[in-house]
Protein backbone atom coordinates (compact mmCIF):
# COMPACT_ATOMS: atom_id res chain seq x y z
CA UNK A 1 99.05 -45.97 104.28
CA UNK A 2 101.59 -46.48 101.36
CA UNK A 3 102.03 -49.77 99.70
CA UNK A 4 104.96 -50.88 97.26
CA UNK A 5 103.93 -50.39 93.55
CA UNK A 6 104.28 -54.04 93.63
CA UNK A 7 101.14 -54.70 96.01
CA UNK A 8 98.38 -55.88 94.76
CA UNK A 9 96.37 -53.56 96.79
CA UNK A 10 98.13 -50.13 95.43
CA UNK A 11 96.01 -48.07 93.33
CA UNK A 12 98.29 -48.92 90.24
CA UNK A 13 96.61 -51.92 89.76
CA UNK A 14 94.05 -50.41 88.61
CA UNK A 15 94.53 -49.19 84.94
CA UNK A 16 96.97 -52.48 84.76
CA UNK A 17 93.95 -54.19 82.60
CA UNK A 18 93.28 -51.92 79.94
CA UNK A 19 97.16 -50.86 79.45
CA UNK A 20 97.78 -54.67 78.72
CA UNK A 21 94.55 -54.73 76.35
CA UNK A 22 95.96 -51.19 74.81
CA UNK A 23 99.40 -53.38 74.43
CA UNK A 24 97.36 -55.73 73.41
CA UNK A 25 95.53 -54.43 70.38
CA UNK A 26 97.98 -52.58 69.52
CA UNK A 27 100.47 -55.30 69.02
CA UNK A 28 97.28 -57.16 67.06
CA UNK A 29 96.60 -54.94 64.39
CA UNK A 30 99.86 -53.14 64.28
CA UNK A 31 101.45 -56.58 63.68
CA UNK A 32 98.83 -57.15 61.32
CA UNK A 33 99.16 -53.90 59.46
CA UNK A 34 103.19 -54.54 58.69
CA UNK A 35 102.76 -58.15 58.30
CA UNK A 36 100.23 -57.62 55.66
CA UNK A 37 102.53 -55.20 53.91
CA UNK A 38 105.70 -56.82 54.20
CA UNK A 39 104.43 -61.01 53.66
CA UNK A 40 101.01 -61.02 52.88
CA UNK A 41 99.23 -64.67 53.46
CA UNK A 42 97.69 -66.31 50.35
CA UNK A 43 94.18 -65.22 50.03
CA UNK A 44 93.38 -68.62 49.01
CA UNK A 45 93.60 -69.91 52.08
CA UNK A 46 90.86 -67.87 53.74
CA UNK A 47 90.39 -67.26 57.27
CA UNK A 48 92.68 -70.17 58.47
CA UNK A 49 96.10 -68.91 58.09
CA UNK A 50 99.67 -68.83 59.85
CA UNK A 51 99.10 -64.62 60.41
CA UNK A 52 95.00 -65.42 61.94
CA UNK A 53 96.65 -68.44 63.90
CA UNK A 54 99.10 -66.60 65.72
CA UNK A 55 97.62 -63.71 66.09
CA UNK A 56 94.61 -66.25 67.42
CA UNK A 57 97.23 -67.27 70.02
CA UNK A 58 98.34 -63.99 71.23
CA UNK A 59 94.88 -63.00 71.33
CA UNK A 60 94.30 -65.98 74.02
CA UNK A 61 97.46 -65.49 75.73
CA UNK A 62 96.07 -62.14 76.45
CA UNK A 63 92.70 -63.39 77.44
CA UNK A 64 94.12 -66.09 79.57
CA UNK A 65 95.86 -63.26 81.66
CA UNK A 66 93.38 -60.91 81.99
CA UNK A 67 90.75 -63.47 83.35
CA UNK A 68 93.28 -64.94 85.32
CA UNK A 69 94.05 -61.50 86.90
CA UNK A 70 90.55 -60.51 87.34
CA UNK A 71 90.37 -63.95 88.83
CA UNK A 72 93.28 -63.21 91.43
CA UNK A 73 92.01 -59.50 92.36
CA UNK A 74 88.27 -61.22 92.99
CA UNK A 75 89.53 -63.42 95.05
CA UNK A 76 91.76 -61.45 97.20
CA UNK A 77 88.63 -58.91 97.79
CA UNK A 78 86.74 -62.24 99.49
CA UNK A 79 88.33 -61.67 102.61
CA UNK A 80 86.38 -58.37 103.97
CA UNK A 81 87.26 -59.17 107.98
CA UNK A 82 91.19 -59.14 106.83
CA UNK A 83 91.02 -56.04 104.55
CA UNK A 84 90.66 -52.20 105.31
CA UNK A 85 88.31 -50.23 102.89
CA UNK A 86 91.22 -48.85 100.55
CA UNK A 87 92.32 -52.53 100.15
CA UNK A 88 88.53 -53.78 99.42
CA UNK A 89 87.66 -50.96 97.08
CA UNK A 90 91.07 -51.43 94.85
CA UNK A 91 91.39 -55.11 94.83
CA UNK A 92 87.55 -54.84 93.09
CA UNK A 93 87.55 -52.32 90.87
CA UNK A 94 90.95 -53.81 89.80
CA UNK A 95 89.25 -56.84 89.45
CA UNK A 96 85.99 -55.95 87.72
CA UNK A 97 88.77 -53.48 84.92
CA UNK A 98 90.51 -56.57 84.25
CA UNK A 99 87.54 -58.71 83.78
CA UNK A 100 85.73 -55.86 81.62
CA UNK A 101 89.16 -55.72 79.76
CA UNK A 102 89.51 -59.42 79.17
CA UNK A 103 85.77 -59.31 77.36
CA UNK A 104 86.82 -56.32 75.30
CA UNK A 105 89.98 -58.75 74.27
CA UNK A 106 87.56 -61.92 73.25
CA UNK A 107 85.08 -59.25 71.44
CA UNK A 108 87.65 -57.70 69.24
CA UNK A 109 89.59 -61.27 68.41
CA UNK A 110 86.45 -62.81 67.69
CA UNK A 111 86.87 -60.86 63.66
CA UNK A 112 89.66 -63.46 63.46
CA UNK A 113 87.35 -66.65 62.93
CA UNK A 114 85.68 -64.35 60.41
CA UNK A 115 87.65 -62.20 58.51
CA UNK A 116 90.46 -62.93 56.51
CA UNK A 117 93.41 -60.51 57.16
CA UNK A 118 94.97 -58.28 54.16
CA UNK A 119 92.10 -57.98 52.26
């Protein structure tokens, strides 16, 4: 049975969770590698900054949408009686990737309540 790369029960939806967390990081410390050498924040200011705030934001942007994902793909795998076992098995491993990727996302942002950037 083929499904439109669209569906939420083709394979692709897999891997979708950890590419946005690889998008994700990427962007994060990337970002925070030019910003640092291009406009530096004043070290006097510590840990609460313009560059920590926004990158605070993207990092709960991402968060939001990987829990909310993991969220959606949980829930459509709740309805055994209306789903074959391809649909089942993809709608919960793409919901347990997502999930797993959304804690990797709070883990690694978590340094940014710590540590001030640029040093």
């Amino acid at each position: 049975m083929r499904y439109a790369r669209t569906s939420p029960y083709h394979p692709v939806q897999i891997p979708i969770g950890l590419i946005i967390w690889s998008l994700w990081f990427v962007a994060m410390y990337g970002g925070q590698a030019v910003i640092c050498k291009i406009s530096p924040p004043d070290p006097a200011q510590g840990v609460w900054n313009w560059l920590n705030g926004s990158l605070g934001v993207l990092t709960l942007l991402t968060l939001g949408l990987l829990l909310w994902m993991a969220r959606y793909f949980w829930r459509l795998s709740r309805a055994p009686e209306q789903l074959n076992e391809r649909q089942q098995f993809v709608t919960k491993i793409a919901a347990g990737i997502h999930f797993i990727a959304a804690l990797a996302t709070l883990f690694v942002g978590i340094p940014l309540l710590q540590i001030p950037p640029c040093l």
